[in-house]
Structure formats: structure tokens, C-alpha cells
N, C-alpha and C. Protein backbone atom coordinates (compact mmCIF):
# COMPACT_ATOMS: atom_id res chain seq x y z
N UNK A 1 -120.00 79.12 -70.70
CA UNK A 1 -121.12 79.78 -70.03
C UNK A 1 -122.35 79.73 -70.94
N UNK A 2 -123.70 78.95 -70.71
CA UNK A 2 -124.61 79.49 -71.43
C UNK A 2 -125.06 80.46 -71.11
N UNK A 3 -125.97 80.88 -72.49
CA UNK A 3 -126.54 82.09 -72.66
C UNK A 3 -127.79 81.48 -72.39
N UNK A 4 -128.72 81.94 -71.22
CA UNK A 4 -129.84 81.20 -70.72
C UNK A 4 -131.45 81.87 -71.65
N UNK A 5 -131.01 82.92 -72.55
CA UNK A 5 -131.90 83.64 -73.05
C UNK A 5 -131.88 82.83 -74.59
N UNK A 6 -130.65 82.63 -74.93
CA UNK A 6 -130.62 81.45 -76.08
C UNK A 6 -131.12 80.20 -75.78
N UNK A 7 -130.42 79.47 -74.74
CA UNK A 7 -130.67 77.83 -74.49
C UNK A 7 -130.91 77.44 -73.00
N UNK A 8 -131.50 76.85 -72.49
CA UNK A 8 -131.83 76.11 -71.08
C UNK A 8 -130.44 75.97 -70.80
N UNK A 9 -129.95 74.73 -71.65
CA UNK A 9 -128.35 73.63 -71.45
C UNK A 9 -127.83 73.33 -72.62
N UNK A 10 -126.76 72.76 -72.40
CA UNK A 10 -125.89 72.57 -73.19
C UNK A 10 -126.05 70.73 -73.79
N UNK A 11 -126.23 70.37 -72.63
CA UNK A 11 -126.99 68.93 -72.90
C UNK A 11 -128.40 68.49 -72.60
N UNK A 12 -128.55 67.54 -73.26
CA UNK A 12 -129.77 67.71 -73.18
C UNK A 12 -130.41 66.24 -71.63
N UNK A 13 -129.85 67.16 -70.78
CA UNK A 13 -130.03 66.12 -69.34
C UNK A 13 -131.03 64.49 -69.34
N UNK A 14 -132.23 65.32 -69.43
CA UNK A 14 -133.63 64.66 -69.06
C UNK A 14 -133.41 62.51 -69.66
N UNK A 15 -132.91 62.66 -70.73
CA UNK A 15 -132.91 61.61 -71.56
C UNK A 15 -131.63 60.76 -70.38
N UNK A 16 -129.96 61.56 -70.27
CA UNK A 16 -128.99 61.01 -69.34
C UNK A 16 -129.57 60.39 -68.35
N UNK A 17 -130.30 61.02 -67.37
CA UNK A 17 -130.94 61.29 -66.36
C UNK A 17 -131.86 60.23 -66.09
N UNK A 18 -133.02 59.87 -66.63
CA UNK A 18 -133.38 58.71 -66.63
C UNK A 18 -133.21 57.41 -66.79
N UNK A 19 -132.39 57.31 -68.18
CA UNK A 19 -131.38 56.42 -68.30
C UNK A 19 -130.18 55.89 -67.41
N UNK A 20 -129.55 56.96 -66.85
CA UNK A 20 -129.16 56.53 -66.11
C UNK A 20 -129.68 55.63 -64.41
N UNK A 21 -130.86 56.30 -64.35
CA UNK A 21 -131.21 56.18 -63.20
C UNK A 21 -131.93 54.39 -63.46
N UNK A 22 -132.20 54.10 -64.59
CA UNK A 22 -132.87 52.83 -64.83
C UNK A 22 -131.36 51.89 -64.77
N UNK A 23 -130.33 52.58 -65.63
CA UNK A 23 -129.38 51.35 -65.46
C UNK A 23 -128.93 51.50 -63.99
N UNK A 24 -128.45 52.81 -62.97
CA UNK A 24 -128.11 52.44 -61.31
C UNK A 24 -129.24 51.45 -61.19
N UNK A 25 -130.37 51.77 -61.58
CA UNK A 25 -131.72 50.81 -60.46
C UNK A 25 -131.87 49.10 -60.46
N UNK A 26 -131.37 49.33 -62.05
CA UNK A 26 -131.28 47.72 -62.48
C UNK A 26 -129.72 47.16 -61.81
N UNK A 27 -128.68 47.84 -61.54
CA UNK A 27 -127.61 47.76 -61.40
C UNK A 27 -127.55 47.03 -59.73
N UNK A 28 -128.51 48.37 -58.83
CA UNK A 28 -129.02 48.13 -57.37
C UNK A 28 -129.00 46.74 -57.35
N UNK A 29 -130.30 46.68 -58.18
CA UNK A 29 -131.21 45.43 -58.07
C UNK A 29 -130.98 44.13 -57.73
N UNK A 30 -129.44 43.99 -58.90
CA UNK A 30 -129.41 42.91 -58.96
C UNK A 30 -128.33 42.38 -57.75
N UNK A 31 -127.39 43.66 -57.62
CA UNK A 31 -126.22 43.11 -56.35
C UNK A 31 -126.73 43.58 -55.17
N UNK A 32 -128.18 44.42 -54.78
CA UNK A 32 -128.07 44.59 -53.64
C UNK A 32 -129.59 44.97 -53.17
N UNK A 33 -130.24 43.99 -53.82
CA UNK A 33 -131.60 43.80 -53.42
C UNK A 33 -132.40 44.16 -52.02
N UNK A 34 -133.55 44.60 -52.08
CA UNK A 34 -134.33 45.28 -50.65
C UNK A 34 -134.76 44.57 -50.61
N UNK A 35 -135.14 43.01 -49.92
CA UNK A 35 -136.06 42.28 -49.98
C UNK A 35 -137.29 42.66 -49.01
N UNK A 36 -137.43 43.51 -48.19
CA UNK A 36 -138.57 43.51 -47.81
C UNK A 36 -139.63 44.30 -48.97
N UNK A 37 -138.76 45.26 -49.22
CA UNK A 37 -139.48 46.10 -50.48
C UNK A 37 -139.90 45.29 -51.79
N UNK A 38 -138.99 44.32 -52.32
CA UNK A 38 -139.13 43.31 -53.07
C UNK A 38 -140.00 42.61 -52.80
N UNK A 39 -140.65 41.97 -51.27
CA UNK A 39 -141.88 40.95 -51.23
C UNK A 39 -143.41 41.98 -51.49
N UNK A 40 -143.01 43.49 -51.05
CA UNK A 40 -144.39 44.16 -51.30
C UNK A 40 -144.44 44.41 -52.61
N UNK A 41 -143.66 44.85 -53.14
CA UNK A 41 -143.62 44.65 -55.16
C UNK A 41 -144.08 43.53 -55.72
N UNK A 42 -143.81 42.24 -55.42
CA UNK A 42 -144.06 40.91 -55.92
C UNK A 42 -145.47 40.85 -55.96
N UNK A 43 -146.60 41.43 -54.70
CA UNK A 43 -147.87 41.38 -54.51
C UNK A 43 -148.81 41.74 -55.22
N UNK A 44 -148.00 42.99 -56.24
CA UNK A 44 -148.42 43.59 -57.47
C UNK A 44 -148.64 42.78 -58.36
N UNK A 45 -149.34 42.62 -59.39
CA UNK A 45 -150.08 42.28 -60.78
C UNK A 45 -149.07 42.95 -61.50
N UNK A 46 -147.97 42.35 -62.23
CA UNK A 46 -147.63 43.19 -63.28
C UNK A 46 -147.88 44.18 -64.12
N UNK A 47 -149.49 44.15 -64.43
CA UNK A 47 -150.13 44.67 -65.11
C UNK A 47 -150.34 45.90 -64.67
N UNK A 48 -149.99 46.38 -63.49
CA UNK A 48 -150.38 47.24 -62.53
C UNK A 48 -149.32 48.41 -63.15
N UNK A 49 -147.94 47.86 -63.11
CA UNK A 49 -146.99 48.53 -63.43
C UNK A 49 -147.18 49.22 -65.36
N UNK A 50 -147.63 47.99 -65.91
CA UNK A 50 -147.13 47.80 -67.38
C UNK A 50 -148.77 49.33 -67.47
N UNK A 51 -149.66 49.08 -66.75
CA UNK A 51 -150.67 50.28 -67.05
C UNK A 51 -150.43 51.71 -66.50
N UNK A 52 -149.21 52.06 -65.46
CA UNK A 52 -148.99 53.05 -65.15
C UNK A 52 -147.82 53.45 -66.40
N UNK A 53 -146.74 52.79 -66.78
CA UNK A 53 -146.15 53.15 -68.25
C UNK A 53 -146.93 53.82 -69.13
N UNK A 54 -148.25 52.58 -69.38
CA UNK A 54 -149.13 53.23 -70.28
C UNK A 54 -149.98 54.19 -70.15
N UNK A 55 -149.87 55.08 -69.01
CA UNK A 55 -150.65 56.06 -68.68
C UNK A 55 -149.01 57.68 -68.81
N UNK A 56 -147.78 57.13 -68.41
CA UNK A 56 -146.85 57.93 -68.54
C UNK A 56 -146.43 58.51 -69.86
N UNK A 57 -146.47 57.24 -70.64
CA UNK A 57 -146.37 56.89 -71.88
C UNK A 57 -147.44 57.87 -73.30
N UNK A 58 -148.86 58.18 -72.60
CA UNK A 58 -149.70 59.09 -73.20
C UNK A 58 -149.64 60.43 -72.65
N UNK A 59 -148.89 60.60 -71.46
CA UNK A 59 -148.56 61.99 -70.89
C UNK A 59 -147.62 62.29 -71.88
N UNK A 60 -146.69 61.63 -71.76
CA UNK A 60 -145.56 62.20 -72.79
C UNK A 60 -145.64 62.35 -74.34
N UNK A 61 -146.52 61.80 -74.77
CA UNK A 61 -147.27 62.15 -76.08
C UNK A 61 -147.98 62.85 -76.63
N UNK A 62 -149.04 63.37 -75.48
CA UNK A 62 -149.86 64.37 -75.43
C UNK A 62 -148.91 65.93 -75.43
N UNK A 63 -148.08 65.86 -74.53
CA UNK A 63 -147.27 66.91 -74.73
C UNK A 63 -146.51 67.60 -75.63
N UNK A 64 -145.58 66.13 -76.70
CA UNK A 64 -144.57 66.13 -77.46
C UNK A 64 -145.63 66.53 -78.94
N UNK A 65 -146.81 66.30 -78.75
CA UNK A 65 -147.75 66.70 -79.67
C UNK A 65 -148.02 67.94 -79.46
N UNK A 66 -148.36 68.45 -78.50
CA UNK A 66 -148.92 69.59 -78.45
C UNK A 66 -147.40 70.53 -78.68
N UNK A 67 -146.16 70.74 -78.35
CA UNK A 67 -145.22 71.00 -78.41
C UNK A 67 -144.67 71.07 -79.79
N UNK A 68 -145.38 70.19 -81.25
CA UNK A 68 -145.36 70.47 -82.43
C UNK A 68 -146.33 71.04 -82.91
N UNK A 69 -147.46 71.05 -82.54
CA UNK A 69 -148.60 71.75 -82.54
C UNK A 69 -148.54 73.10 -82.32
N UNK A 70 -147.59 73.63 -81.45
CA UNK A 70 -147.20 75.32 -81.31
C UNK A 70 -145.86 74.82 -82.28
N UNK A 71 -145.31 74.79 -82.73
CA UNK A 71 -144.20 75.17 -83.56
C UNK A 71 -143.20 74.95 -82.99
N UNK A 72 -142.47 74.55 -81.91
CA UNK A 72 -141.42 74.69 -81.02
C UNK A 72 -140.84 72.99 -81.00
N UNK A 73 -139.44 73.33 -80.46
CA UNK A 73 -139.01 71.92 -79.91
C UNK A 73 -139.28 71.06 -78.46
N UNK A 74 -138.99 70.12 -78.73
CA UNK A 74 -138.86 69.15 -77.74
C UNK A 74 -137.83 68.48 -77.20
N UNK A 75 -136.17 69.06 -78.03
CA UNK A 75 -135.52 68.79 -77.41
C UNK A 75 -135.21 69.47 -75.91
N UNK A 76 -134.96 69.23 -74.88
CA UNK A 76 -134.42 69.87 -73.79
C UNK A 76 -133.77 70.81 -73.74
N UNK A 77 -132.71 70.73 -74.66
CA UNK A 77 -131.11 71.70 -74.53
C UNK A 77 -131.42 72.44 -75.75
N UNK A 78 -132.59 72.39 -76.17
CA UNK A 78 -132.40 73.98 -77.25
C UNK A 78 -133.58 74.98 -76.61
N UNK A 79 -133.28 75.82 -77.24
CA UNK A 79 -134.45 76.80 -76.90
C UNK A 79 -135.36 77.16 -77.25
N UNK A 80 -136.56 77.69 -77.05
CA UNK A 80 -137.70 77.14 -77.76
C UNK A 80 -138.55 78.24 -78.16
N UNK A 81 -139.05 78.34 -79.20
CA UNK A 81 -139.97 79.39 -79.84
C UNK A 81 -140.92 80.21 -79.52
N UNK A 82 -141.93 78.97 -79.10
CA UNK A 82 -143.16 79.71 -78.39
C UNK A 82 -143.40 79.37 -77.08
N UNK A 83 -143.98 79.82 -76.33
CA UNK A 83 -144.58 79.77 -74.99
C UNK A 83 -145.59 78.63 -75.24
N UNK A 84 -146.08 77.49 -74.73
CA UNK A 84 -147.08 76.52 -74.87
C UNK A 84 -147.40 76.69 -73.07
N UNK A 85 -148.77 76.78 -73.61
CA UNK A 85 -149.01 77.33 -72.04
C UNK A 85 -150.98 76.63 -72.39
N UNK A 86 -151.35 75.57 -73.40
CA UNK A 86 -152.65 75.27 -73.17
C UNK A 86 -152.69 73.91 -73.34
N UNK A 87 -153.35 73.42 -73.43
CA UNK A 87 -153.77 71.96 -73.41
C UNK A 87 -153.17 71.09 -72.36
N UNK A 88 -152.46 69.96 -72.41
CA UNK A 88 -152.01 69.42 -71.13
C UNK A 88 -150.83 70.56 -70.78
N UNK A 89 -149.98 71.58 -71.44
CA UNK A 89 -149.42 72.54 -70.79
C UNK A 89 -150.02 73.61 -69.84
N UNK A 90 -151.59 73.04 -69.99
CA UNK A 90 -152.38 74.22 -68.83
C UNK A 90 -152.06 72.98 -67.65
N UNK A 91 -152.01 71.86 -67.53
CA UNK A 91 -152.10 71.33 -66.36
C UNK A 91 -151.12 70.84 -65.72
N UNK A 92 -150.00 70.91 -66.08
CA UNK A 92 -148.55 71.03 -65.79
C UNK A 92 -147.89 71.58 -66.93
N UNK A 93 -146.45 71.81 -66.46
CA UNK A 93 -145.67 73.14 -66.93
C UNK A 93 -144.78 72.02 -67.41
N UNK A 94 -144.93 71.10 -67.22
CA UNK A 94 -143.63 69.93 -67.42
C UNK A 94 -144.33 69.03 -67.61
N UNK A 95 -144.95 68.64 -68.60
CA UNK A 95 -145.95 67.05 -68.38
C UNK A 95 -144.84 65.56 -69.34
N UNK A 96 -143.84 66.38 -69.94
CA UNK A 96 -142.83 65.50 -70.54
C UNK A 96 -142.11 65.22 -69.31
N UNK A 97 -141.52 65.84 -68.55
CA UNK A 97 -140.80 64.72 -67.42
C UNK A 97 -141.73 64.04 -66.35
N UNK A 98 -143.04 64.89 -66.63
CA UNK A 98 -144.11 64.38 -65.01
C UNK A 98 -144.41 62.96 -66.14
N UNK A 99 -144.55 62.92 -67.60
CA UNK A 99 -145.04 61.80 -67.97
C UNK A 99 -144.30 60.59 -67.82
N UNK A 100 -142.37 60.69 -67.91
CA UNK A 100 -141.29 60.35 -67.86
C UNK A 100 -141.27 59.59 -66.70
N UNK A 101 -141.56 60.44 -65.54
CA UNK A 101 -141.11 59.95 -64.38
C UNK A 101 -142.46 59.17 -64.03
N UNK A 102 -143.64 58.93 -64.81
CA UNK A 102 -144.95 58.28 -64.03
C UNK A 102 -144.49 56.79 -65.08
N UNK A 103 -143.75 56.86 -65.93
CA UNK A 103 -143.45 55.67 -67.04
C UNK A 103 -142.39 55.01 -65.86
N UNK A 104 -141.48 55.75 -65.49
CA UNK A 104 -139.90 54.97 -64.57
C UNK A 104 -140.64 54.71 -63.38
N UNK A 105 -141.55 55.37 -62.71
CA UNK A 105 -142.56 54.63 -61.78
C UNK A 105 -143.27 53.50 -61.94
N UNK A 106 -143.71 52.83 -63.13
CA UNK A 106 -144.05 52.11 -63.53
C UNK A 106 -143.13 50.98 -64.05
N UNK A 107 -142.13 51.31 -64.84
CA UNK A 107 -140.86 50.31 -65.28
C UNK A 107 -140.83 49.44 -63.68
N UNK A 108 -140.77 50.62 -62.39
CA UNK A 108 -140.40 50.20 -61.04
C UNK A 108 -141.04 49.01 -60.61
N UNK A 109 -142.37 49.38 -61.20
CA UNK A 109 -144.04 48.40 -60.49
C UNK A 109 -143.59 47.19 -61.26
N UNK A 110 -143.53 47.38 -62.73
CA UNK A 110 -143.64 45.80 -63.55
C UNK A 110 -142.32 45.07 -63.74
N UNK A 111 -141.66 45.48 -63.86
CA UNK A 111 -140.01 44.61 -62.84
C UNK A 111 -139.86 44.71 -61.58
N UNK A 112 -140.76 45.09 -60.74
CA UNK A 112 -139.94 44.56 -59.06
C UNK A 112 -139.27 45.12 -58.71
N UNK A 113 -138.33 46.26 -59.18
CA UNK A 113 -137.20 46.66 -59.04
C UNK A 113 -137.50 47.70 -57.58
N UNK A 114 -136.99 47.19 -55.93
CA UNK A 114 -137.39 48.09 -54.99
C UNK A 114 -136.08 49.51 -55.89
N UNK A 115 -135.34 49.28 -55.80
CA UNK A 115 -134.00 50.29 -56.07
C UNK A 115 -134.94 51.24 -56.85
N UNK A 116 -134.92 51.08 -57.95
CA UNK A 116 -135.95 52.20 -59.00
C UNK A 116 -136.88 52.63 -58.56
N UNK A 117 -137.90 52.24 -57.66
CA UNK A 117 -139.07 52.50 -56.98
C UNK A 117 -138.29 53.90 -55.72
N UNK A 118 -137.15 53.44 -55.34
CA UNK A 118 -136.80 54.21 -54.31
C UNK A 118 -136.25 55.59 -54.97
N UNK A 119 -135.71 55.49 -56.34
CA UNK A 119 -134.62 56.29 -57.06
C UNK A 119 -135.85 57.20 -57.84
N UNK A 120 -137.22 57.06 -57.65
CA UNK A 120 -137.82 57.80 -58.70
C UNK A 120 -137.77 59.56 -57.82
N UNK A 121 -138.02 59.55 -56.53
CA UNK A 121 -138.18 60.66 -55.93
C UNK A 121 -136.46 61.60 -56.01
N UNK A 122 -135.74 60.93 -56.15
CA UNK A 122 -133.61 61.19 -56.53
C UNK A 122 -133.77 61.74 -58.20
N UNK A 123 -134.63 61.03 -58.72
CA UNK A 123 -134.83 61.59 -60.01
C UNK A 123 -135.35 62.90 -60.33
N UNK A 124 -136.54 62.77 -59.93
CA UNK A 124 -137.52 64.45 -59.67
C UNK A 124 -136.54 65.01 -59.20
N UNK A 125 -135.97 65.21 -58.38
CA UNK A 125 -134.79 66.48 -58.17
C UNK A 125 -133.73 66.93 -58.77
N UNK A 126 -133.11 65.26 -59.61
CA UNK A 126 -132.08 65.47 -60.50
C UNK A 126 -132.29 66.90 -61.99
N UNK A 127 -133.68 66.19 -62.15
CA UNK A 127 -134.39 67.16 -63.21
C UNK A 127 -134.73 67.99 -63.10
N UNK A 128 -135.41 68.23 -61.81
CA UNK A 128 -135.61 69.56 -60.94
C UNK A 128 -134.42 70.54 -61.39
N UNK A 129 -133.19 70.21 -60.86
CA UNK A 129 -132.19 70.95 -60.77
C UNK A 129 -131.27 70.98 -62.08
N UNK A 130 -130.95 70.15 -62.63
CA UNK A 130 -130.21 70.19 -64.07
C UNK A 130 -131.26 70.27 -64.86
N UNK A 131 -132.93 70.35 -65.57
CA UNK A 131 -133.15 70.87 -66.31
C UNK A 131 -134.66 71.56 -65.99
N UNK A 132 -135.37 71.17 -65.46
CA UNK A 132 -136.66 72.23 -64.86
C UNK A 132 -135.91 73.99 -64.63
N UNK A 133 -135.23 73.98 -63.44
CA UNK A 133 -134.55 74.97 -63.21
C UNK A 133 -134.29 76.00 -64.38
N UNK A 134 -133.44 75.10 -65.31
CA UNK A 134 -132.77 76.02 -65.99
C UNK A 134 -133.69 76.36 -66.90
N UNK A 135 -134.58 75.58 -67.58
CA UNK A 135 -135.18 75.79 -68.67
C UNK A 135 -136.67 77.23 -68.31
N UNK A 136 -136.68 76.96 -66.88
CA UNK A 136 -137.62 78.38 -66.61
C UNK A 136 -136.75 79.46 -66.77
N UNK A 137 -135.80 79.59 -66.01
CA UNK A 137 -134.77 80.47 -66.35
C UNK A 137 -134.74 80.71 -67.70
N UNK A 138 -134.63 79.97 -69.02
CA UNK A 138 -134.32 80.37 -70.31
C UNK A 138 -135.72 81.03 -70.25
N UNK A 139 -136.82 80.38 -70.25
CA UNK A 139 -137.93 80.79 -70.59
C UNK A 139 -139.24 82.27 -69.74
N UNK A 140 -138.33 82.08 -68.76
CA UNK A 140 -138.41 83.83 -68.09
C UNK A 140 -137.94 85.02 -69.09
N UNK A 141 -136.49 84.49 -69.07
CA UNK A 141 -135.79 85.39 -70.26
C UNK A 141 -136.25 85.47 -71.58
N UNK A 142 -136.82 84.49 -71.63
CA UNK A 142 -137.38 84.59 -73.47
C UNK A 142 -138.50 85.39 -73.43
N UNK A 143 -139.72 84.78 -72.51
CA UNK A 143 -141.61 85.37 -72.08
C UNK A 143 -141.64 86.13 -71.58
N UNK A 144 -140.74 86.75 -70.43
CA UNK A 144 -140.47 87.82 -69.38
C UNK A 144 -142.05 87.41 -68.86
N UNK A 145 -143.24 88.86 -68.83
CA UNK A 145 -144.03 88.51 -68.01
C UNK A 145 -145.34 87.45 -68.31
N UNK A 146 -144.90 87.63 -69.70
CA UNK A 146 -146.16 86.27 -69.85
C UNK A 146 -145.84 84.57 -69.20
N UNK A 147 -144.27 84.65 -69.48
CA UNK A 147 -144.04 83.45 -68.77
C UNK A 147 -144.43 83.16 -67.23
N UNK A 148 -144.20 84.74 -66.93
CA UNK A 148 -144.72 84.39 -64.98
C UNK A 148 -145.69 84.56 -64.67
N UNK A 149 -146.88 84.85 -65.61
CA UNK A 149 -147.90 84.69 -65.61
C UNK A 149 -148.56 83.35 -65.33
N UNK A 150 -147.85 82.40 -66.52
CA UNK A 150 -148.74 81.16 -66.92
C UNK A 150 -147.48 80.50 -65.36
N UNK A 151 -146.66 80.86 -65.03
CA UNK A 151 -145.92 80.06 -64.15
C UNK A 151 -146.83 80.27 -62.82
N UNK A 152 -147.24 81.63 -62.01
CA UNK A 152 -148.05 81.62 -61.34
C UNK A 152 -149.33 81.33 -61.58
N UNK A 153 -150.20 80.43 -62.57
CA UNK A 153 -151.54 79.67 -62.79
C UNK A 153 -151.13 78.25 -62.88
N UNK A 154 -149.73 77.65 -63.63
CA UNK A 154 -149.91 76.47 -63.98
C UNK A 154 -148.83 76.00 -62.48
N UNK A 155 -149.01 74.67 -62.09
CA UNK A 155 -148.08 74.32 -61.48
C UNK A 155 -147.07 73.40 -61.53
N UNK A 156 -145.64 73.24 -61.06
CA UNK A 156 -144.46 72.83 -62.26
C UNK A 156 -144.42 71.28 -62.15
N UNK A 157 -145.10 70.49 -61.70
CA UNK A 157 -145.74 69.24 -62.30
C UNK A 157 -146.99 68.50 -62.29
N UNK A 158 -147.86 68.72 -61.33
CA UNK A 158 -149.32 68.81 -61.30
C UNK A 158 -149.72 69.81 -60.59
């Protein structure tokens, strides 16, 4: 049983979670291709994709910075010190998985991959539910009302 006032989880999902969802997508891909979805992907500029990474890619940096910048971790499955509630944490509450999932949106664009393109919205919920969820939960229990404060101003991915 965790103790949700100590830790979110026990594992640290977010990392499984994506990973996994890139190897099902690549997995899709290759034995069971969407080709109609595949000819509207192809129409894309690679570059299209490889610049939405690089836009996911500075979400998730901006955060993992600011997240050492208050003193606290970044792993998922531990629990965390301080409340970060300014900088890109004023503009989502989660900008490490919103950055995550705008990078696997992008992996989607610059490989073609319809499967991954379809699996990104299966993802947001996966995380939703095995670690968004829980980790407010820890962090209710930790902030009590300051946390539902910044939870009713900020919103939990844009």
C-alpha cells in the first residue's frame, strides 16, 4: 500500500509508459500498418515532426530546470519537497508529461508512424491515471490548501 503523503508510486510510470507506447507503435507499424493514415503522414516534411520534438523537447527542460531550481525532484515515484507552482509550472501543472507527450507526437510526425499518432491520446490517459492522478493526490496531502489553490488557477496540462 503506498503512503500517498510520502510518495505518488512505487514506480516510476511516466518513463514505462511512453516507452512502451513507442515500442507497441513501432511494433503496430510495422505488422499492421494504416495506410490511409500513412499516405496523410507521408505529405508531411519531416521536419515538421523533428520541430515539434524540438519544441517538446524544451518543454521538458524548462520544467526539469525549474524543478531543480525549487529544490525538489523529478523523479515521478518519489515525493517531492516543494510545491513549484511558477514559471512554466504557472502554465501547466504537468509540463514534463505535456512536454513528453508533444515530443511522442512528434516522434509520430517524423517517422510516419499512423499507430503512434493514434496511441498519443491512449497515452494522456495512461498517465492521466497511473501517474497525474496519483501524484496530485500525494501532493494535496503534502500542500493541503495551497496545493488547491495553485490546482484551481493552473490547469493540469495547458
Amino acid at each position: 500500500m503506498i503512503d500517498f503523503e510520502e510518495r505518488p508510486n512505487n514506480l516510476p510510470w511516466p518513463p514505462f509508459i511512453y516507452g512502451g507506447v513507442l515500442l507497441l507503435g513501432g511494433g503496430l507499424e510495422k505488422f499492421l500498418p494504416i495506410a490511409a493514415v500513412g499516405r496523410i503522414l507521408a505529405e508531411l516534411p519531416v521536419w515538421v515532426g523533428l520541430a515539434v520534438i524540438i519544441c517538446g523537447t524544451l518543454v521538458d527542460g524548462a520544467a526539469m530546470l525549474a524543478l531543480r531550481r525549487h529544490g525538489t525532484t523529478v523523479m515521478p515515484h518519489a515525493g517531492t519537497q516543494v510545491l513549484a507552482a511558477a514559471g512554466i509550472y504557472g502554465l501547466s501543472r504537468n509540463p514534463i508529461y505535456l512536454g513528453n507527450t508533444i515530443a511522442l507526437l512528434g516522434i509520430a510526425l517524423a517517422l510516419r508512424w499512423s499507430w503512434l499518432l493514434l496511441l498519443v491520446p491512449v497515452t494522456m490517459a495512461a498517465v492521466g491515471a497511473l501517474a497525474i492522478a496519483r501524484e496530485e493526490r500525494h501532493l494535496e496531502l503534502r500542500f493541503g490548501d495551497a496545493y488547491r489553490v495553485y490546482k484551481a488557477r493552473v490547469r493540469r496540462w495547458v
